[in-house]
C-alpha atoms as a PDB file:
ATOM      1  CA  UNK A   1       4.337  19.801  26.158  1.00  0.00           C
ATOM      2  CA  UNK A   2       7.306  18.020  24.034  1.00  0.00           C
ATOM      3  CA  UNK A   3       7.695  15.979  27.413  1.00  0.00           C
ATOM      4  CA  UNK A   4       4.163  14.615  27.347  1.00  0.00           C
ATOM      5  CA  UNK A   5       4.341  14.096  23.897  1.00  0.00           C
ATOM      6  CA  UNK A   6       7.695  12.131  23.919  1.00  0.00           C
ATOM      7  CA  UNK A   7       5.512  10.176  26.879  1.00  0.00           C
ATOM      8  CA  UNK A   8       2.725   9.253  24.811  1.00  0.00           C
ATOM      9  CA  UNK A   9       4.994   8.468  22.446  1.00  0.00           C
ATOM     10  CA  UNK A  10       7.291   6.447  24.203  1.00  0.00           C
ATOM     11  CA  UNK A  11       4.718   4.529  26.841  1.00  0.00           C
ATOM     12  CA  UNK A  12       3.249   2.978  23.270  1.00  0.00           C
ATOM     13  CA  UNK A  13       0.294   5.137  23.380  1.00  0.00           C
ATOM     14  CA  UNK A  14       0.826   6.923  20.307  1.00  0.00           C
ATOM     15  CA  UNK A  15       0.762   3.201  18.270  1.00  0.00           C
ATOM     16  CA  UNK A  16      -2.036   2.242  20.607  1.00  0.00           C
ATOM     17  CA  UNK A  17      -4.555   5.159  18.784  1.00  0.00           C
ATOM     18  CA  UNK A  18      -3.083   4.312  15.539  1.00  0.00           C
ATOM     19  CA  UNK A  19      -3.461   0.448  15.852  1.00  0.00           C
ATOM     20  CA  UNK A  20      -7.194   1.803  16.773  1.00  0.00           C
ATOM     21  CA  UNK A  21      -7.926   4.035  14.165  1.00  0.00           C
ATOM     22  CA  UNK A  22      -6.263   1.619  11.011  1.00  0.00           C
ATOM     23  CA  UNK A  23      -8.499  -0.858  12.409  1.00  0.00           C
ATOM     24  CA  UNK A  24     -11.575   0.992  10.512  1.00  0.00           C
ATOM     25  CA  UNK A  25     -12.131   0.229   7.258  1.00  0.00           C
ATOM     26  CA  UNK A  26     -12.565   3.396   5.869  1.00  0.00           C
ATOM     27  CA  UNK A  27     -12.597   2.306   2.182  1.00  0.00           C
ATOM     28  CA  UNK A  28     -14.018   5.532   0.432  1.00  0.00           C
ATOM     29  CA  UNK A  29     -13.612   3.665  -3.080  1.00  0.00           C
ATOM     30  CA  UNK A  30     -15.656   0.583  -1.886  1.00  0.00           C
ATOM     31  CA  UNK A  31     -19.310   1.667  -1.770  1.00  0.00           C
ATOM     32  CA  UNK A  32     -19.800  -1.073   0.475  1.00  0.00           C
ATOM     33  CA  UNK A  33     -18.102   1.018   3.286  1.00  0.00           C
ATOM     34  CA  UNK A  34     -20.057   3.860   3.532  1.00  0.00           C
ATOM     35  CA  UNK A  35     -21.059   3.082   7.085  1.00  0.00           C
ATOM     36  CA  UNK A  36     -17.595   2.683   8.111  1.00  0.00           C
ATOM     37  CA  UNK A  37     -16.729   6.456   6.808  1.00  0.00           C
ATOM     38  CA  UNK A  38     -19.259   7.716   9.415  1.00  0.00           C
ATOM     39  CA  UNK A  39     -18.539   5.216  12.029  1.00  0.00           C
ATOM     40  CA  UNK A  40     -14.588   6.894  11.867  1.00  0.00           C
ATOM     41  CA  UNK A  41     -15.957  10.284  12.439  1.00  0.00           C
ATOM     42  CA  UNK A  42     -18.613   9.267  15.446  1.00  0.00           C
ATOM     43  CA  UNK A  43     -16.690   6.478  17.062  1.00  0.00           C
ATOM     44  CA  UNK A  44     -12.807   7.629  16.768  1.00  0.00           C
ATOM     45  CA  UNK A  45     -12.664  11.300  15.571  1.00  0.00           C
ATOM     46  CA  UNK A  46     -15.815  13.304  17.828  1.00  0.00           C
ATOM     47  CA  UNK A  47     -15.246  11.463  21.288  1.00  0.00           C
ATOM     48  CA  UNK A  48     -11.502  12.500  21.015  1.00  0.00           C
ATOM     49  CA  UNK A  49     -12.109  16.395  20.204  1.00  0.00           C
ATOM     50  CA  UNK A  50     -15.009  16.592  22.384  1.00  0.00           C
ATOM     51  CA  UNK A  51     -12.729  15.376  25.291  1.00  0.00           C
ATOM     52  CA  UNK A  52      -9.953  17.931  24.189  1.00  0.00           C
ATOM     53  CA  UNK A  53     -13.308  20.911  24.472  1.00  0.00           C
ATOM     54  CA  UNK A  54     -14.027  20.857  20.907  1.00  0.00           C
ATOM     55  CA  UNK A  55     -17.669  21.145  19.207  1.00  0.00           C
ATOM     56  CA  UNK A  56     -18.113  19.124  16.648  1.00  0.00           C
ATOM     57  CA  UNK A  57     -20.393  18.749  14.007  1.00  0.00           C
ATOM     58  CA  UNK A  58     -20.761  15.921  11.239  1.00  0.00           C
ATOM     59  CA  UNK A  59     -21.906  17.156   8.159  1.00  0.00           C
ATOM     60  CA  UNK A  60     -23.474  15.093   5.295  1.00  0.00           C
ATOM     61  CA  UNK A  61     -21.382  15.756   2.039  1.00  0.00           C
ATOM     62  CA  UNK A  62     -22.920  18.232  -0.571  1.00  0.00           C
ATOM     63  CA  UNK A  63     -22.363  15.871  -3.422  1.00  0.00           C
ATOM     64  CA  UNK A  64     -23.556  12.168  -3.249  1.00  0.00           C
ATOM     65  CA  UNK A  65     -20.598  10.983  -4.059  1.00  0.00           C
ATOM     66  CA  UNK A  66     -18.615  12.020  -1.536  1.00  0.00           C
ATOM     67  CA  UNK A  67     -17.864  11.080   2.252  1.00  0.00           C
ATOM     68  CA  UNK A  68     -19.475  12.736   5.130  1.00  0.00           C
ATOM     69  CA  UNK A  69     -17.379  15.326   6.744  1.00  0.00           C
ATOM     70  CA  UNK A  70     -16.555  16.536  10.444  1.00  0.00           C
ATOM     71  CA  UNK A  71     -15.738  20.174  11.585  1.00  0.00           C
ATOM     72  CA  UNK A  72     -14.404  20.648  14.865  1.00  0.00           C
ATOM     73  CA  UNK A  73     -13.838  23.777  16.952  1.00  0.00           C
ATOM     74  CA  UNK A  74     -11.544  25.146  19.807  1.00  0.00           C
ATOM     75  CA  UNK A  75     -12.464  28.684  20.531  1.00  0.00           C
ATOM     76  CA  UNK A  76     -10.540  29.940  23.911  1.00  0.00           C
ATOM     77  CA  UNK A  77     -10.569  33.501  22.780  1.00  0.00           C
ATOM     78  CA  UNK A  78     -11.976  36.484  19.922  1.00  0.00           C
ATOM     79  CA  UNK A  79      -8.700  38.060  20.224  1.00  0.00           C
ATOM     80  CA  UNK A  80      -6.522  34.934  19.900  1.00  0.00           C
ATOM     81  CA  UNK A  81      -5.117  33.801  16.360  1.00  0.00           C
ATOM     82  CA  UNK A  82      -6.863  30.966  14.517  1.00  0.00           C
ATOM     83  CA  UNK A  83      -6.067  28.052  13.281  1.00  0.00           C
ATOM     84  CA  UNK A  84      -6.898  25.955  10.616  1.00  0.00           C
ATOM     85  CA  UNK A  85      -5.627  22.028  10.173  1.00  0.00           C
ATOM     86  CA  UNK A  86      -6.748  19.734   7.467  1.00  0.00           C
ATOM     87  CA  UNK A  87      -6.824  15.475   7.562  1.00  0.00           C
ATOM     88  CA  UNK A  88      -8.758  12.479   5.722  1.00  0.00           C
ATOM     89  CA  UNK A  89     -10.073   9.561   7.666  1.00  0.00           C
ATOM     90  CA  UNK A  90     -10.510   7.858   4.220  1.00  0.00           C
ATOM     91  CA  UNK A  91      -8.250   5.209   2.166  1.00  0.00           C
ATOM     92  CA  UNK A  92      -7.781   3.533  -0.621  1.00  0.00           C
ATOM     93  CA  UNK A  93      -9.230   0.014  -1.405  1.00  0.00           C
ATOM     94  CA  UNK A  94      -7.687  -2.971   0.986  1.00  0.00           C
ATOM     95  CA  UNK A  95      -6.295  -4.895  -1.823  1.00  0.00           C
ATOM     96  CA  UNK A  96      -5.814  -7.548   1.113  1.00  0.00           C
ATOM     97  CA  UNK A  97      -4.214  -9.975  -1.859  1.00  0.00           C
ATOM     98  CA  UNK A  98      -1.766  -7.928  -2.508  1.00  0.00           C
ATOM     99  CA  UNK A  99      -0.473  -7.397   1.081  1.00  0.00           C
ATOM    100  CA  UNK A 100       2.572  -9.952   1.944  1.00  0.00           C
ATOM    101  CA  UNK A 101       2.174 -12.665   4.231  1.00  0.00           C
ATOM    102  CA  UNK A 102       2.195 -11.426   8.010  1.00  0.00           C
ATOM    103  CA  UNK A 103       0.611  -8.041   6.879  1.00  0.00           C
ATOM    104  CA  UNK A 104      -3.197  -7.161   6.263  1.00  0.00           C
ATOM    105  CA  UNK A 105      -4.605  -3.559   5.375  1.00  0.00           C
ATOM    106  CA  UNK A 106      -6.593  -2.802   8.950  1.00  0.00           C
ATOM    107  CA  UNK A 107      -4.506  -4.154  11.200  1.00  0.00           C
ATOM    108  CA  UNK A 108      -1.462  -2.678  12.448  1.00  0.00           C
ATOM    109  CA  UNK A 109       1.599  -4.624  12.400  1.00  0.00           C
ATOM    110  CA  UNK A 110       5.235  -2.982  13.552  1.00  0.00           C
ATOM    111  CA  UNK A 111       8.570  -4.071  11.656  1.00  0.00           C
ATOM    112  CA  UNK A 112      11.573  -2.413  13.071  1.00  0.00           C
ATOM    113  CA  UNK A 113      10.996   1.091  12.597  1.00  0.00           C
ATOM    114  CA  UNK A 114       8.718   0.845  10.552  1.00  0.00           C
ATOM    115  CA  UNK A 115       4.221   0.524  11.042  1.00  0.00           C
ATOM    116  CA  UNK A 116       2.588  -1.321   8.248  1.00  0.00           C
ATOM    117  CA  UNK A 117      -1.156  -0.880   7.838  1.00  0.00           C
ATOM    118  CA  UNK A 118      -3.784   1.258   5.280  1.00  0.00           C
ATOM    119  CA  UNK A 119      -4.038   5.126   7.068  1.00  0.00           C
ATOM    120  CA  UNK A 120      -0.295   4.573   8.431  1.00  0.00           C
ATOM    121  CA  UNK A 121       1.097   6.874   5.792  1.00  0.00           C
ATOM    122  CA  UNK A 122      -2.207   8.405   4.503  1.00  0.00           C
ATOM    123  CA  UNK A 123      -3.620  10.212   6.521  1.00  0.00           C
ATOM    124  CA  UNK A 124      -4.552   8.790   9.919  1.00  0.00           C
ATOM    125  CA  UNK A 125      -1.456   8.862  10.986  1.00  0.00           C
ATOM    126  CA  UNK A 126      -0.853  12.541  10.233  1.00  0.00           C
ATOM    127  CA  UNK A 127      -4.050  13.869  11.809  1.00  0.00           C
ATOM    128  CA  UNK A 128      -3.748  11.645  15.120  1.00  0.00           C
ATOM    129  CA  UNK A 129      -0.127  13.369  15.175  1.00  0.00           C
ATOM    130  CA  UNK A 130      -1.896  16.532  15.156  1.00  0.00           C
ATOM    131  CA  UNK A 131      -4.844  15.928  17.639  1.00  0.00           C
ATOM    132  CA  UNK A 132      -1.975  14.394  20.050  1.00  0.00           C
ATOM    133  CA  UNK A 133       0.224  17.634  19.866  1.00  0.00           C
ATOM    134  CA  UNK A 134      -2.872  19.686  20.810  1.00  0.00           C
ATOM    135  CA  UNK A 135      -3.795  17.056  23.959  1.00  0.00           C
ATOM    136  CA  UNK A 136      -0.008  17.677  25.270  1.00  0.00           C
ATOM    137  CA  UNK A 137      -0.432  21.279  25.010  1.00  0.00           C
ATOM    138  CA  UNK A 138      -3.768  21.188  26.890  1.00  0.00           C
ATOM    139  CA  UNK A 139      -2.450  18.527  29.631  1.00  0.00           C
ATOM    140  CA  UNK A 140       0.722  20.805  29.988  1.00  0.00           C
ATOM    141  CA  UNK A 141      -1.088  24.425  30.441  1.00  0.00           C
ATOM    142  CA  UNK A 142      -4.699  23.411  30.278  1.00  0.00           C
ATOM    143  CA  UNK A 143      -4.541  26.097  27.108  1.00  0.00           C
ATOM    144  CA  UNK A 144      -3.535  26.498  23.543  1.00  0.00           C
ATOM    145  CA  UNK A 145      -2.952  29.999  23.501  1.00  0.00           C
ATOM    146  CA  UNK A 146      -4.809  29.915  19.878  1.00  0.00           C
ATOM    147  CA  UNK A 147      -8.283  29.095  18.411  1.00  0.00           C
ATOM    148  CA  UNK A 148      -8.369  25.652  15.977  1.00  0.00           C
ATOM    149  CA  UNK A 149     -10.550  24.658  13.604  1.00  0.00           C
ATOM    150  CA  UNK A 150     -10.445  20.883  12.587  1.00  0.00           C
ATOM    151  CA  UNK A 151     -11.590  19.134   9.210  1.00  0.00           C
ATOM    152  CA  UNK A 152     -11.563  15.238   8.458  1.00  0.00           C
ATOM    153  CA  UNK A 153     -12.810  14.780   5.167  1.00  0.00           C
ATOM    154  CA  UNK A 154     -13.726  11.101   4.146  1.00  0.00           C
ATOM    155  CA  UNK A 155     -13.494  10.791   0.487  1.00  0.00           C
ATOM    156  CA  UNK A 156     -10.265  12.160  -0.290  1.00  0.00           C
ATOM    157  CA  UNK A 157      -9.391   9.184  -1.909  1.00  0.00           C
ATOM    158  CA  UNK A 158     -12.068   9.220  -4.349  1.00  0.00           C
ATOM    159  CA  UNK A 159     -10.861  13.177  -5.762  1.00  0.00           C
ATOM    160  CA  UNK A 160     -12.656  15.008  -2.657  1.00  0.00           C
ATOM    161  CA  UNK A 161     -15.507  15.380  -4.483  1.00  0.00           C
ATOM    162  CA  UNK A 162     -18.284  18.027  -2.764  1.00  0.00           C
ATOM    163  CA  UNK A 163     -15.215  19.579  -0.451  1.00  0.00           C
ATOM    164  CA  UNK A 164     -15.299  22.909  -2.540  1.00  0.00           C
ATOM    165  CA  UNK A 165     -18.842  23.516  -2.323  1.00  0.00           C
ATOM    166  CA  UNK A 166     -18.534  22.405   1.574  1.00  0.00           C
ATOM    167  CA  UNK A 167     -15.858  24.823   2.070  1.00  0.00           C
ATOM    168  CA  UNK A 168     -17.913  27.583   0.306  1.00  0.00           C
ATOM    169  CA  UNK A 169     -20.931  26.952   2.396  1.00  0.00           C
ATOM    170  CA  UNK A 170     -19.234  26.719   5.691  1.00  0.00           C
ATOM    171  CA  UNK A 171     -16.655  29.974   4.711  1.00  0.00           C
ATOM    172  CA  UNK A 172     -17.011  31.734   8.020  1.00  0.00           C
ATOM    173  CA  UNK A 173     -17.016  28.751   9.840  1.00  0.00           C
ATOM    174  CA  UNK A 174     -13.686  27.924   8.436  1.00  0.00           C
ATOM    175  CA  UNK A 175     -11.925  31.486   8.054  1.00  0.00           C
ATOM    176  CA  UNK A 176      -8.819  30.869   9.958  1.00  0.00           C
ATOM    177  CA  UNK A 177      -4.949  32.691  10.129  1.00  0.00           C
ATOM    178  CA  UNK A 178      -2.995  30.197   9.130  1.00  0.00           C
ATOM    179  CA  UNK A 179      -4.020  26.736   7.741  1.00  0.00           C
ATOM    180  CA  UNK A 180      -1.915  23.424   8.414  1.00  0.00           C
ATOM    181  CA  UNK A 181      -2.669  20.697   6.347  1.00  0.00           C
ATOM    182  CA  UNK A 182      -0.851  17.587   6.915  1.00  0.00           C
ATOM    183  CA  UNK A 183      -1.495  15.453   3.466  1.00  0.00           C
ATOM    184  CA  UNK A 184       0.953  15.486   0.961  1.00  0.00           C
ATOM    185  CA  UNK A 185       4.094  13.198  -0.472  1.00  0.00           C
ATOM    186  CA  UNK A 186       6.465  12.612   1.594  1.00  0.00           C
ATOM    187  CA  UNK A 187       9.654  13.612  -0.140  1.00  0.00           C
ATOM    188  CA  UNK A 188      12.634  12.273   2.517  1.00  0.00           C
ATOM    189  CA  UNK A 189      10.944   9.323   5.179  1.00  0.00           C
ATOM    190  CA  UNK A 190      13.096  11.072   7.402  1.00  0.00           C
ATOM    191  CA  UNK A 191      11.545  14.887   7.327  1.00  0.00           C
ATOM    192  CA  UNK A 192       8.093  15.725   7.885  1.00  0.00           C
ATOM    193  CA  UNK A 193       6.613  17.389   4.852  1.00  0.00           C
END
């Protein structure tokens, strides 16, 4: 599984998703974009976990202020530990005047080491790192060996409003063992938080 990870990696693939997924404008403090949150989830998010044998299920969000959100499922076994893993599909505004020349917000543009582009940092890139860690388990033994349950929230950026009353209503659907949510600072560019 690290092999065909280090693969996908390598071959360009990995930046290939990415370049796909910052090109959505998935502006959850411009009302303009409220399309574009749902358009994330259908067009970029479900096709993916269906094709890794997820269900998935878009759900509107309890308060009108908020994003629409997506729960996806992975269940190989009752007996089998569950987990839990947390990402937003959402940013913050473009602000394409404030980007330097050579750069915009929803396109991705590689400097050295380094990937320039809104979701790169928060959170697209975090999540897609997740979903591609469970493909390479499933290409290399065609089983995780676990049950997951997905979330990809799209208003994060706008204080997540209607996510506790979504996680109350869907509390079974969401009881898990262990929960890994990858949104937070990054404290050292050189150690995943």
């Amino acid at each position: 599984a690290i092999d065909a990870i280090s693969t996908y990696f390598d071959e360009g693939r990995f930046q290939s998703d990415l370049a796909g997924l910052v090109t959505y404008e998935t502006e959850s403090q411009n009302p303009n974009q409220a399309v574009e949150l749902m358009r994330y989830l259908t067009e970029a998010m479900e096709p993916r976990l269906v094709a890794a044998g997820f269900s998935c299920t878009i759900f509107a969000n309890p308060d009108p202020r908020g994003g629409p959100l997506l729960i996806g499922e992975r269940h190989e076994g009752d007996d089998l530990p569950t987990i839990l893993t947390y990402g937003h599909g959402d940013v913050i505004r473009a602000q394409t005047d404030q980007w330097r020349e050579g750069l915009h917000p929803f396109t991705l543009v590689e400097e050295g080491d380094r990937l320039y582009g809104r979701g790169t940092a928060d959170n697209k890139c975090q999540h897609l790192t997740n979903i591609a860690a469970l493909e390479a388990v499933l290409a290399t033994r065609g089983r995780l060996g676990f049950n997951v349950r997905i979330v990809i929230e799209m208003s994060e950026e706008t204080g997540s409003p209607g996510l506790p009353e979504f996680f109350a209503a869907q509390k079974d659907r969401l009881t898990a063992d262990v929960l890994i949510a990858s949104d937070g600072p990054r404290l050292q560019p050189d150690v995943p938080t």
